[in-house]
Protein backbone atom coordinates (compact mmCIF):
# COMPACT_ATOMS: atom_id res chain seq x y z
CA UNK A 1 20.77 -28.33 15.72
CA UNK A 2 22.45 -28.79 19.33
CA UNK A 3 26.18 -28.21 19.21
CA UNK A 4 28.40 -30.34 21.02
CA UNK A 5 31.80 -29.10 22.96
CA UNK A 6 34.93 -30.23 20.41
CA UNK A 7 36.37 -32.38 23.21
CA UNK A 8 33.29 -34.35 22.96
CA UNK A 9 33.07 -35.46 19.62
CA UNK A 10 36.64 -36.00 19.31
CA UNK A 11 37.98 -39.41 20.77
CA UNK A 12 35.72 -41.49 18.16
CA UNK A 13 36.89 -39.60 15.51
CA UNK A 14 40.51 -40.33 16.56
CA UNK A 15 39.78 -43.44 17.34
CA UNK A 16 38.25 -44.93 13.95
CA UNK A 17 41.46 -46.52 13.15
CA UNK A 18 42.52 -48.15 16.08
CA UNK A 19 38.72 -49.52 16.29
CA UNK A 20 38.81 -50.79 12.55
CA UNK A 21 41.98 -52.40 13.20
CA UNK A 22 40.21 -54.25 16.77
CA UNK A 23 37.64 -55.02 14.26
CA UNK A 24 39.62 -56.73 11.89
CA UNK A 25 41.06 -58.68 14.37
CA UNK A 26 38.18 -59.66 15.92
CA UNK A 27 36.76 -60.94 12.52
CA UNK A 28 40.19 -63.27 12.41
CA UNK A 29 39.77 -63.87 16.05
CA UNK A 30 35.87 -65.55 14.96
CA UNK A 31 36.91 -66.71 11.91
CA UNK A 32 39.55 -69.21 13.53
CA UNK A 33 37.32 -70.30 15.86
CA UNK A 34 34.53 -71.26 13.71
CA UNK A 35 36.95 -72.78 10.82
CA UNK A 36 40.40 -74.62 10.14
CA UNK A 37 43.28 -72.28 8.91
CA UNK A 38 43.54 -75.17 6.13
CA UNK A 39 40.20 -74.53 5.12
CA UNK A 40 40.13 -70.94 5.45
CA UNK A 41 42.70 -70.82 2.39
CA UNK A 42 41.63 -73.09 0.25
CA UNK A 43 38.24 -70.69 0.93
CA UNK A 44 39.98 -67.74 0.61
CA UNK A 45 41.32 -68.68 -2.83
CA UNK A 46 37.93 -69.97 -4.33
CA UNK A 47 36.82 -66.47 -3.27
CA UNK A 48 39.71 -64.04 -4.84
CA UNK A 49 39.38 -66.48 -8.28
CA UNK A 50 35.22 -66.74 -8.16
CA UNK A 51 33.41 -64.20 -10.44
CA UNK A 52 31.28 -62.69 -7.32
CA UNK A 53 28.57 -61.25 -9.14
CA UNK A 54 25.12 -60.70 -7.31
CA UNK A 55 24.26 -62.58 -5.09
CA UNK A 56 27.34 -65.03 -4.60
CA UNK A 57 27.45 -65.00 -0.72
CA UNK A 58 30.91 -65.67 0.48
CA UNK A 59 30.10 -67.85 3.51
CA UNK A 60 28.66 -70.23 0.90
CA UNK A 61 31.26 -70.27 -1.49
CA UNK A 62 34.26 -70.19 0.20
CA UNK A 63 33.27 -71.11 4.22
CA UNK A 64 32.22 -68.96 6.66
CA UNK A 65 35.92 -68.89 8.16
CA UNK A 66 37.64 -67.92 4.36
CA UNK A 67 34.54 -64.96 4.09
CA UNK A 68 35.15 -63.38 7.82
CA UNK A 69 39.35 -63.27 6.54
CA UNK A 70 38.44 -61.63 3.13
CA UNK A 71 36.54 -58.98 4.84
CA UNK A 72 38.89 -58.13 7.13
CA UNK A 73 41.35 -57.85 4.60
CA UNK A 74 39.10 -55.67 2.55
CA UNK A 75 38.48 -53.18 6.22
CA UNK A 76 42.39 -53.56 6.48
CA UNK A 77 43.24 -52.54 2.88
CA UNK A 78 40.41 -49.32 2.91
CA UNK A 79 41.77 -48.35 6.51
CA UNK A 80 45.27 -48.13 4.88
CA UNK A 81 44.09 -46.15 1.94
CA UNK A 82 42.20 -43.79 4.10
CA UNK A 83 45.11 -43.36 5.88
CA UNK A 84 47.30 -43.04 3.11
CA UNK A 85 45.06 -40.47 1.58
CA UNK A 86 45.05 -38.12 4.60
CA UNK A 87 41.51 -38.57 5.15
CA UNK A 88 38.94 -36.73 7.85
CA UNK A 89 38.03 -39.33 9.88
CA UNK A 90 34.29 -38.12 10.52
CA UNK A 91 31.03 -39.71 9.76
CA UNK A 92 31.44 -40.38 6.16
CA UNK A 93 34.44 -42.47 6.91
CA UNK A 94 32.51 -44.79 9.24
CA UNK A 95 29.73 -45.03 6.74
CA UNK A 96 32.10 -45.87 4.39
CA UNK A 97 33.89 -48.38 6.44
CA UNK A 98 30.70 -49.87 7.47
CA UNK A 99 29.71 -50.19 3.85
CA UNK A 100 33.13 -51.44 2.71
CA UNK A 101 32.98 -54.03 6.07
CA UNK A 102 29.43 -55.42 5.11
CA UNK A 103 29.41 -55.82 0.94
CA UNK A 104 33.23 -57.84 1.40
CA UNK A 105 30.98 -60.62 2.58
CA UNK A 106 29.46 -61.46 -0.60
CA UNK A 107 31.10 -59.15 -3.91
CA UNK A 108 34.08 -57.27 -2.77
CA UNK A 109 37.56 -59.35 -2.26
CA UNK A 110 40.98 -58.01 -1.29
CA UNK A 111 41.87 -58.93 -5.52
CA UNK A 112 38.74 -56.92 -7.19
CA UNK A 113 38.67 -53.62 -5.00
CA UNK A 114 42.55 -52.98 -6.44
CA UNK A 115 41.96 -51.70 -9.70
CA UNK A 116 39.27 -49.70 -8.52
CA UNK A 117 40.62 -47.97 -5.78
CA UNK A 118 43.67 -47.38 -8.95
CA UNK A 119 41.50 -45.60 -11.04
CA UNK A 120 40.03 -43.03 -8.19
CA UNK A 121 43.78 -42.45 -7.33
CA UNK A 122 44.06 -41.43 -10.69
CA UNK A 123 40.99 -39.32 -11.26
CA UNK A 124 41.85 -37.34 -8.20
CA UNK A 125 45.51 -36.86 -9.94
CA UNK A 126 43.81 -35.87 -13.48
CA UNK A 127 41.17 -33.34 -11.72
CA UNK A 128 44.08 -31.85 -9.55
CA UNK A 129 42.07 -32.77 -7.04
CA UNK A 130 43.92 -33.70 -3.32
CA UNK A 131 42.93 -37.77 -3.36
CA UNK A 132 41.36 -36.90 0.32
CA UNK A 133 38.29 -35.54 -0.96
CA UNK A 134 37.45 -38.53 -3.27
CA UNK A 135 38.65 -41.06 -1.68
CA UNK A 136 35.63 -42.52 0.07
CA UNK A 137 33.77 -42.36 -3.20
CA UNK A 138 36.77 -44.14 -4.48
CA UNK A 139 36.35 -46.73 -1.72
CA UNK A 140 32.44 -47.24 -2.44
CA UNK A 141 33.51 -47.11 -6.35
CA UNK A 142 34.60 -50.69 -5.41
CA UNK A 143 30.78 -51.85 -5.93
CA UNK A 144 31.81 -52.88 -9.12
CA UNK A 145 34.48 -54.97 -8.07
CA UNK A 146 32.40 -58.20 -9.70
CA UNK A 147 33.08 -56.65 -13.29
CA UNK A 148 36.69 -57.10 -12.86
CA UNK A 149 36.31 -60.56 -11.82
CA UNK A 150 33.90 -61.74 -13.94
CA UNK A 151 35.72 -60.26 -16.92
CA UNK A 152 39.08 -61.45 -15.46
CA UNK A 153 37.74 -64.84 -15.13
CA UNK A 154 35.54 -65.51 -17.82
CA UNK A 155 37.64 -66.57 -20.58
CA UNK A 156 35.64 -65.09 -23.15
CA UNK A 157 37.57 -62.89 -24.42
CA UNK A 158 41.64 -63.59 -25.35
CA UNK A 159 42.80 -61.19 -22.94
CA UNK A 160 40.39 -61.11 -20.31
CA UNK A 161 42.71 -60.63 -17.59
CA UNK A 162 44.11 -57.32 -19.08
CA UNK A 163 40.28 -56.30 -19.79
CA UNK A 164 38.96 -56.73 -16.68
CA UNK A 165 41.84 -55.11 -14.33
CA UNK A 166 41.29 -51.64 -17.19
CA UNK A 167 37.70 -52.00 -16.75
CA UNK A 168 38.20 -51.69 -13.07
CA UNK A 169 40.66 -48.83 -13.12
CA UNK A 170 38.24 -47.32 -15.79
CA UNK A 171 35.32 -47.43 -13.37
CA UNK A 172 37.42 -46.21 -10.54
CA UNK A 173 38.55 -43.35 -12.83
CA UNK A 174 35.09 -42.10 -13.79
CA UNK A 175 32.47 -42.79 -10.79
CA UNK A 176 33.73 -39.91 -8.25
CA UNK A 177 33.15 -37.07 -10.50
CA UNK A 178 29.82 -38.68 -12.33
CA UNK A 179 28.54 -39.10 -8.05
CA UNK A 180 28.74 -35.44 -7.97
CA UNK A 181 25.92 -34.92 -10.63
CA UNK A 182 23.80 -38.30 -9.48
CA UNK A 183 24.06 -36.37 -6.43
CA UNK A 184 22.59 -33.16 -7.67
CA UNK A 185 20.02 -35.05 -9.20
CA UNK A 186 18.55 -37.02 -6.23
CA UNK A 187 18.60 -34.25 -3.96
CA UNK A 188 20.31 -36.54 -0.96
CA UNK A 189 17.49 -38.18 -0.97
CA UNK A 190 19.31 -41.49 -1.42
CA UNK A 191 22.17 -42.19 0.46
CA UNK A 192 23.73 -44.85 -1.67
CA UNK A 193 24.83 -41.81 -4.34
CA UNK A 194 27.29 -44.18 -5.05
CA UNK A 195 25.05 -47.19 -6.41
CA UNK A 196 22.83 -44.75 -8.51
CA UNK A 197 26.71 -43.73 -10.46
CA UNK A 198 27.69 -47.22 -10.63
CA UNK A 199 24.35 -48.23 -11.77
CA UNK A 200 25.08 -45.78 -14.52
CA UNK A 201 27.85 -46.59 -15.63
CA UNK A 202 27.30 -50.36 -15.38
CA UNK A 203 24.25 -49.75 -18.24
CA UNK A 204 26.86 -48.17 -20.22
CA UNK A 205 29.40 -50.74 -20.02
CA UNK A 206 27.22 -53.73 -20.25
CA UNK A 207 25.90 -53.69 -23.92
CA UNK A 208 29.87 -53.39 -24.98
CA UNK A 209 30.80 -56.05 -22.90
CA UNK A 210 27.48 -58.17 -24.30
CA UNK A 211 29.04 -57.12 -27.86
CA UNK A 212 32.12 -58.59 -26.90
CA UNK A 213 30.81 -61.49 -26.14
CA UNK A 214 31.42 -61.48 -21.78
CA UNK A 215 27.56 -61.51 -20.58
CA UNK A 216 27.32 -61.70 -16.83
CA UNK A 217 24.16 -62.59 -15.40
CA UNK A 218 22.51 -62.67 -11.49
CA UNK A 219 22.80 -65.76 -9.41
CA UNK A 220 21.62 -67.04 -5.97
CA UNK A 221 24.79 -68.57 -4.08
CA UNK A 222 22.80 -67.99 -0.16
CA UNK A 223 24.12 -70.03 2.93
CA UNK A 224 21.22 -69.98 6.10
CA UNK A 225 23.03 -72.41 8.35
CA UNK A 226 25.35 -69.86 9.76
CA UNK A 227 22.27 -67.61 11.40
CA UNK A 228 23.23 -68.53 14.75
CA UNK A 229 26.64 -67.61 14.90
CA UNK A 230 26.43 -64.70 12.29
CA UNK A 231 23.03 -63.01 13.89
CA UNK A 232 25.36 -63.64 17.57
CA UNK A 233 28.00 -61.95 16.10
CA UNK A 234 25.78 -59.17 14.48
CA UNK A 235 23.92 -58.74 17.99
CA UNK A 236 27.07 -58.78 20.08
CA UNK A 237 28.52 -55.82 17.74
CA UNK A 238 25.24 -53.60 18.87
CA UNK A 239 25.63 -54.18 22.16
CA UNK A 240 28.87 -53.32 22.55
CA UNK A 241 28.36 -50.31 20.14
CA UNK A 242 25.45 -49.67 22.77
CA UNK A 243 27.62 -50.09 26.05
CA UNK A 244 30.46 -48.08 24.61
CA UNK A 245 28.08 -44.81 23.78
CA UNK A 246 26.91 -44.83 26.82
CA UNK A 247 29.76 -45.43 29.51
CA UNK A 248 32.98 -45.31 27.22
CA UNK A 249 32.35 -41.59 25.40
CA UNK A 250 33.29 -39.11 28.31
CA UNK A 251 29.88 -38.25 28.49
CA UNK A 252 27.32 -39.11 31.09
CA UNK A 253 24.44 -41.58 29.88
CA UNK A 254 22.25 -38.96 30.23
CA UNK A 255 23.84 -36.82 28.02
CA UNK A 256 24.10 -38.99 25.25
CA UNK A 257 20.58 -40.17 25.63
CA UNK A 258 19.32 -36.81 25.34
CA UNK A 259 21.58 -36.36 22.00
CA UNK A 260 20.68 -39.56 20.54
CA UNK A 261 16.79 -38.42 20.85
CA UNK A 262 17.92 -35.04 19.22
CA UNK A 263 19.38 -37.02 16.49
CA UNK A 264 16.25 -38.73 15.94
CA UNK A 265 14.51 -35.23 14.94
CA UNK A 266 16.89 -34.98 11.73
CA UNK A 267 15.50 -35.87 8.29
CA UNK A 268 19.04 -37.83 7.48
CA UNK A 269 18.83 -36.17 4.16
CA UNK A 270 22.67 -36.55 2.76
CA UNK A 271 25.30 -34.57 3.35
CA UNK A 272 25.02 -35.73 6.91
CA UNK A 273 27.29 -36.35 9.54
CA UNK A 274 26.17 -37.29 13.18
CA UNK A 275 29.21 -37.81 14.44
CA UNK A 276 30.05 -34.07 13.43
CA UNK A 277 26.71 -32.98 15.07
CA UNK A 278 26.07 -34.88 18.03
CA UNK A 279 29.16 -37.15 19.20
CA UNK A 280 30.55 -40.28 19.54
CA UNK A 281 28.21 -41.59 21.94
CA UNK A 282 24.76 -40.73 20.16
CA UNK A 283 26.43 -41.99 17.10
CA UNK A 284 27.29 -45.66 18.97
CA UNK A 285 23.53 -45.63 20.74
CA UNK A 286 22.30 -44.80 17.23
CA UNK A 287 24.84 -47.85 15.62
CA UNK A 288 23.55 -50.61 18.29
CA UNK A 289 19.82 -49.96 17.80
CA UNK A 290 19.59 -49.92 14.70
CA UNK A 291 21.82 -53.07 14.39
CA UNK A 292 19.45 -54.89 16.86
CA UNK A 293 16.60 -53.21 14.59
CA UNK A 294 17.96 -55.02 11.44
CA UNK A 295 18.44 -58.52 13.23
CA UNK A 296 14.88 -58.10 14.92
CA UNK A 297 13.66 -57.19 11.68
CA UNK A 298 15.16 -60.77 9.52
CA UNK A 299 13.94 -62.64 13.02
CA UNK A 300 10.04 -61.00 12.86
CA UNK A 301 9.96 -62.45 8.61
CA UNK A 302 11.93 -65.64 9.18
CA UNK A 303 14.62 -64.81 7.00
CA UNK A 304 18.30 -65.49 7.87
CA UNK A 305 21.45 -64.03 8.55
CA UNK A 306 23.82 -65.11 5.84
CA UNK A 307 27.02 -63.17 4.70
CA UNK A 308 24.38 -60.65 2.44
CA UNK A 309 22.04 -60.32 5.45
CA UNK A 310 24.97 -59.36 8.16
CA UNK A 311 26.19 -57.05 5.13
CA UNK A 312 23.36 -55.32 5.39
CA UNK A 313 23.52 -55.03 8.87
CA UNK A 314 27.14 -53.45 8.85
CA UNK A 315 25.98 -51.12 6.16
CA UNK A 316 23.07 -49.23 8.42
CA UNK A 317 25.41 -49.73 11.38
CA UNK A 318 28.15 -47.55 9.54
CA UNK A 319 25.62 -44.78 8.07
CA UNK A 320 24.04 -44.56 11.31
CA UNK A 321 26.92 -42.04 11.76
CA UNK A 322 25.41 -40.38 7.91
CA UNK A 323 21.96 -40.60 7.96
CA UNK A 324 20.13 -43.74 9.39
CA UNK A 325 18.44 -43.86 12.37
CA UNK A 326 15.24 -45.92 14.06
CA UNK A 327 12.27 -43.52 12.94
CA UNK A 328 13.45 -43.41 9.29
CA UNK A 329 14.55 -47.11 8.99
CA UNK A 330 11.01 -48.87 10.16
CA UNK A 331 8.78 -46.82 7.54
CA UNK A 332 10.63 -48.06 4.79
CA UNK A 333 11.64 -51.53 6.34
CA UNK A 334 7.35 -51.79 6.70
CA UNK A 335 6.72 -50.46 2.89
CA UNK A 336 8.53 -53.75 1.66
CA UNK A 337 7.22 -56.15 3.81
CA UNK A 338 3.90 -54.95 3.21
CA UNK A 339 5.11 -55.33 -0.65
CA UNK A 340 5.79 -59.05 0.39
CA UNK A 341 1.99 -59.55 1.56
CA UNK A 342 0.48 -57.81 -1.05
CA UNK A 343 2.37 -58.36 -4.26
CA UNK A 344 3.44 -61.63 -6.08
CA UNK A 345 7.36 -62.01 -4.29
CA UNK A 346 7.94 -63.13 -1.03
CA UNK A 347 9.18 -60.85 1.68
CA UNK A 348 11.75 -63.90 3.40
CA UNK A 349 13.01 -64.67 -0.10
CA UNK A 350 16.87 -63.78 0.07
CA UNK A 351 16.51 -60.74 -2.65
CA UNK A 352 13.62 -58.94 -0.55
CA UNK A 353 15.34 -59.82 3.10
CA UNK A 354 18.27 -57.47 1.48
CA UNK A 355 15.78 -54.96 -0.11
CA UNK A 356 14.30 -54.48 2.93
CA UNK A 357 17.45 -53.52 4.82
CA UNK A 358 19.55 -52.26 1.90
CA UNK A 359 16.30 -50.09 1.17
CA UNK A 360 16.37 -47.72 4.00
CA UNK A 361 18.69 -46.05 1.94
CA UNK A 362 15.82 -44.05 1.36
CA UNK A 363 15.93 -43.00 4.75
CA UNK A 364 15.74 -39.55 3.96
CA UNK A 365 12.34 -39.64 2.54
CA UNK A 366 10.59 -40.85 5.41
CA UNK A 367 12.85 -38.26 7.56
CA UNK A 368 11.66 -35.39 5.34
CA UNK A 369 8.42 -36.46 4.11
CA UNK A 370 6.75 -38.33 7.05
CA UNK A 371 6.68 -42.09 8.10
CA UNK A 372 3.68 -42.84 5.41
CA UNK A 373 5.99 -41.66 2.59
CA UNK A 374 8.51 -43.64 4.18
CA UNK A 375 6.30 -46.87 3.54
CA UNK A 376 5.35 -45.99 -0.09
CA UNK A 377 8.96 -45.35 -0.84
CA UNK A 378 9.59 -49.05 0.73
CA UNK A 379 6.98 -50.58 -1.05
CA UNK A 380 7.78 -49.51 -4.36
CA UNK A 381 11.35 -49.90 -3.60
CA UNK A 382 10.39 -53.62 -2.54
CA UNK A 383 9.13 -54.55 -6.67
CA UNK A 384 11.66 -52.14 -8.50
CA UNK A 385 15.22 -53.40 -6.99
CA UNK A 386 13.95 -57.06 -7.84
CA UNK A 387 13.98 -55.92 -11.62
CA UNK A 388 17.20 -53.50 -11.76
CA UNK A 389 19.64 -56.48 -11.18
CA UNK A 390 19.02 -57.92 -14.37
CA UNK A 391 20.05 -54.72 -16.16
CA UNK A 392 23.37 -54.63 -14.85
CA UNK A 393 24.16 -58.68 -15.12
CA UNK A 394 24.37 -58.65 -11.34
CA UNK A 395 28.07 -56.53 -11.59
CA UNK A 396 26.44 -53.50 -9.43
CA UNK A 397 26.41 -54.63 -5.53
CA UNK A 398 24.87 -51.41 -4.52
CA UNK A 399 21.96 -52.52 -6.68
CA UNK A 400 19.80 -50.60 -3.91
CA UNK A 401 21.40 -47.71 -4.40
CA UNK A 402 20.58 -47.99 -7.93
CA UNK A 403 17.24 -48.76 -7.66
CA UNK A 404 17.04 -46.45 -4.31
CA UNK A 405 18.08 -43.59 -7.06
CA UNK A 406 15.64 -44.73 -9.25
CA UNK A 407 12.83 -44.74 -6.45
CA UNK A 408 13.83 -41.09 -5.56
CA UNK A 409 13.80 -39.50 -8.43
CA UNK A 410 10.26 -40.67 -9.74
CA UNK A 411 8.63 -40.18 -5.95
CA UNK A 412 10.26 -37.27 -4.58
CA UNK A 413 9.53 -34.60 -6.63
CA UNK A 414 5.96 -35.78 -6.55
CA UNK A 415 5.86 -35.80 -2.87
CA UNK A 416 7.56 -32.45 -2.98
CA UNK A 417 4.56 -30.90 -5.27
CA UNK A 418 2.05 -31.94 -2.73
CA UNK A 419 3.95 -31.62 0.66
CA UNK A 420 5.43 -28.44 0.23
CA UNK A 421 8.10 -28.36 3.52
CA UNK A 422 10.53 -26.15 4.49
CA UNK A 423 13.77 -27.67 5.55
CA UNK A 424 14.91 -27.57 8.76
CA UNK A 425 18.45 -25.17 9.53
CA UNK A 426 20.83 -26.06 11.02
């Protein structure tokens, strides 16, 4: 693996909180001008008081103006924690942030993620543990942030309110050391570890909560009249992520071109952190194309890019810096679509759009195991995440990464007993 000079990889890494903090503003800065401040609070509110279980897209419910605010509140509020915390700023933080920035479009508001982020605080506290080196699974823990508002607002149960914000500092309290054995298990062959946990513990929770009476089920709340504005936005972020690796990184364009092609050589299997590896530049390059990948890819089906869709999008932007990149994206992008043509669920229906994008999370297979194992990860990926929701009453936002986990651990070791590879040092 090439090494690259400290000096190099440096400025990005010092720079991921100044640049989240341009970010949020430049989510305000769109949000104005597509909306009235008026309406972006009366938005705002139905947002923070709806129950946001899957898939309850926030530019829908609340206006496109009220969903842009709420997610830069949520970027705001984890850039403060991560600060707080005494974080490495590296390439788990950006996939983290990028994760964070992409599901507060349609689950995670600046009331659910609270309790959450609570209960990791917590954990680290009980486990004598410094808070620093859980607290971006504490920040991802925040997928469940539709169990504390649908508990909190269901008013089936006399003190709901009470029940859902323990429920959230419950799950926040228990996901960052049950990741550590999901992660054993998978291999880091999924890189939403996360969603696998809170799949989990979702299954656990949900036939008390069913006992109790508070049943949450899936809905379909999906705006597509924003896919101008939203896809501009989403292709404007990639090329600027493009221009900035290559002129704005202290390196020469060459440079970072040649590092960006040595980056796409690695498997992506997690732990992985290109930004540690091969720089800030590669690591933008690497952002931008597989941003424009994503849009190209809703574009080529005729889907549309609606607050779940550009969710996506931020998502592989941010783990582009932990594991994504263009030759271990497509395989699996291609295994669901071919799911679409061959199987009985449409590919450009809003649940497979997501699965196809929110399904490279198996990244790592194709990377390790070749493109055509990439594509029969996809496919079956494609048919099982359109089941899994169900199980979990729609609470679980990183349903992929439950489903992803799911995917792995039937297909990997049976890949692994016929394609016997060594992996690669570093």
């Amino acid at each position: 693996m090439p090494t690259i000079a400290t000096e190099r990889k440096q400025p990005l890494c010092k720079n991921i909180f100044p640049l989240g903090l341009g970010y949020c503003a430049l989510l305000v800065l769109l949000a104005l001008l597509l909306d009235t401040p008026a309406h972006i609070g009366e938005g705002l509110f139905t947002i923070l008081t709806s129950q946001s279980v899957l898939i309850t897209d926030y530019v829908a419910l609340g206006g496109v103006g009220a969903a842009l605010v709420n997610s830069a509140l949520v970027v705001l509020s984890s850039l403060a924690v991560l600060r707080l915390a005494g974080s490495d700023w590296n390439g788990g933080t950006l996939s983290t942030l990028g994760l964070i920035a992409g599901f507060s479009l349609f689950g995670k508001n600046f009331f659910n993620i609270w309790p959450i982020i609570l209960g990791s605080f917590l954990s680290a506290k009980a486990r004598r543990v410094p808070y620093s080196s859980c607290v971006n699974a504490g920040l991802m823990a925040t997928t469940l942030g539709p169990l504390v508002s649908f508990v909190c607002f269901s008013q089936n149960h006399p003190y709901h309110p009470v029940l859902g914000l323990f429920l959230g500092v419950l799950v926040g309290f228990v996901v960052p050391p049950l990741s550590l054995g999901t992660f054993r298990m998978q291999g880091g062959m999924n890189l939403y570890n996360i969603g696998f946990a809170c799949g989990l513990t979702a299954m656990v929770l949900m036939p008390v909560l069913h006992a109790m009476g508070i049943d949450p089920s899936t809905v379909s709340v999906w705006s597509a009249e924003y896919t101008l504005p939203l896809g501009s936005f989403a292709v404007g972020l990639s090329l600027l992520c493009l221009g900035a690796g290559f002129f704005l990184s202290g390196r020469s364009a060459g440079e970072v071109w040649k590092s960006y092609r040595s980056l796409l050589r690695e498997t992506g299997k997690a732990p992985c952190d290109f930004l540690k590896s091969y720089g800030g530049g590669a690591v933008l390059v690497n952002m931008g194309i597989n941003g424009l990948a994503s849009v190209g890819y809703l574009l080529l089906i005729g889907g549309d890019v609606s607050g779940p869709t550009l969710g996506c999008i931020l998502t592989i932007m941010g783990f582009s810096a932990g594991g994504k990149h263009l030759r271990n994206i497509l395989p699996i992008m291609a295994g669901v679509a071919l799911g679409g043509l061959t199987m009985q669920w449409d590919a450009a229906a809003p649940p497979s759009q997501m699965a196809a994008l929110f399904g490279s999370t198996l990244a790592p297979v194709a990377g390790f195991f070749g493109p055509l194992s990439g594509v029969l990860a996809g496919f079956l990926h494609g048919s099982v995440v359109l089941r899994t929701g169900g199980f979990v009453g729609g609470v679980n936002l990183y349903n992929n990464g439950f489903s992803g986990g799911l995917t792995a651990l039937f297909l990997v070791p049976i890949l692994s007993a016929f394609f016997q590879k060594e992996e690669k040092q570093s």
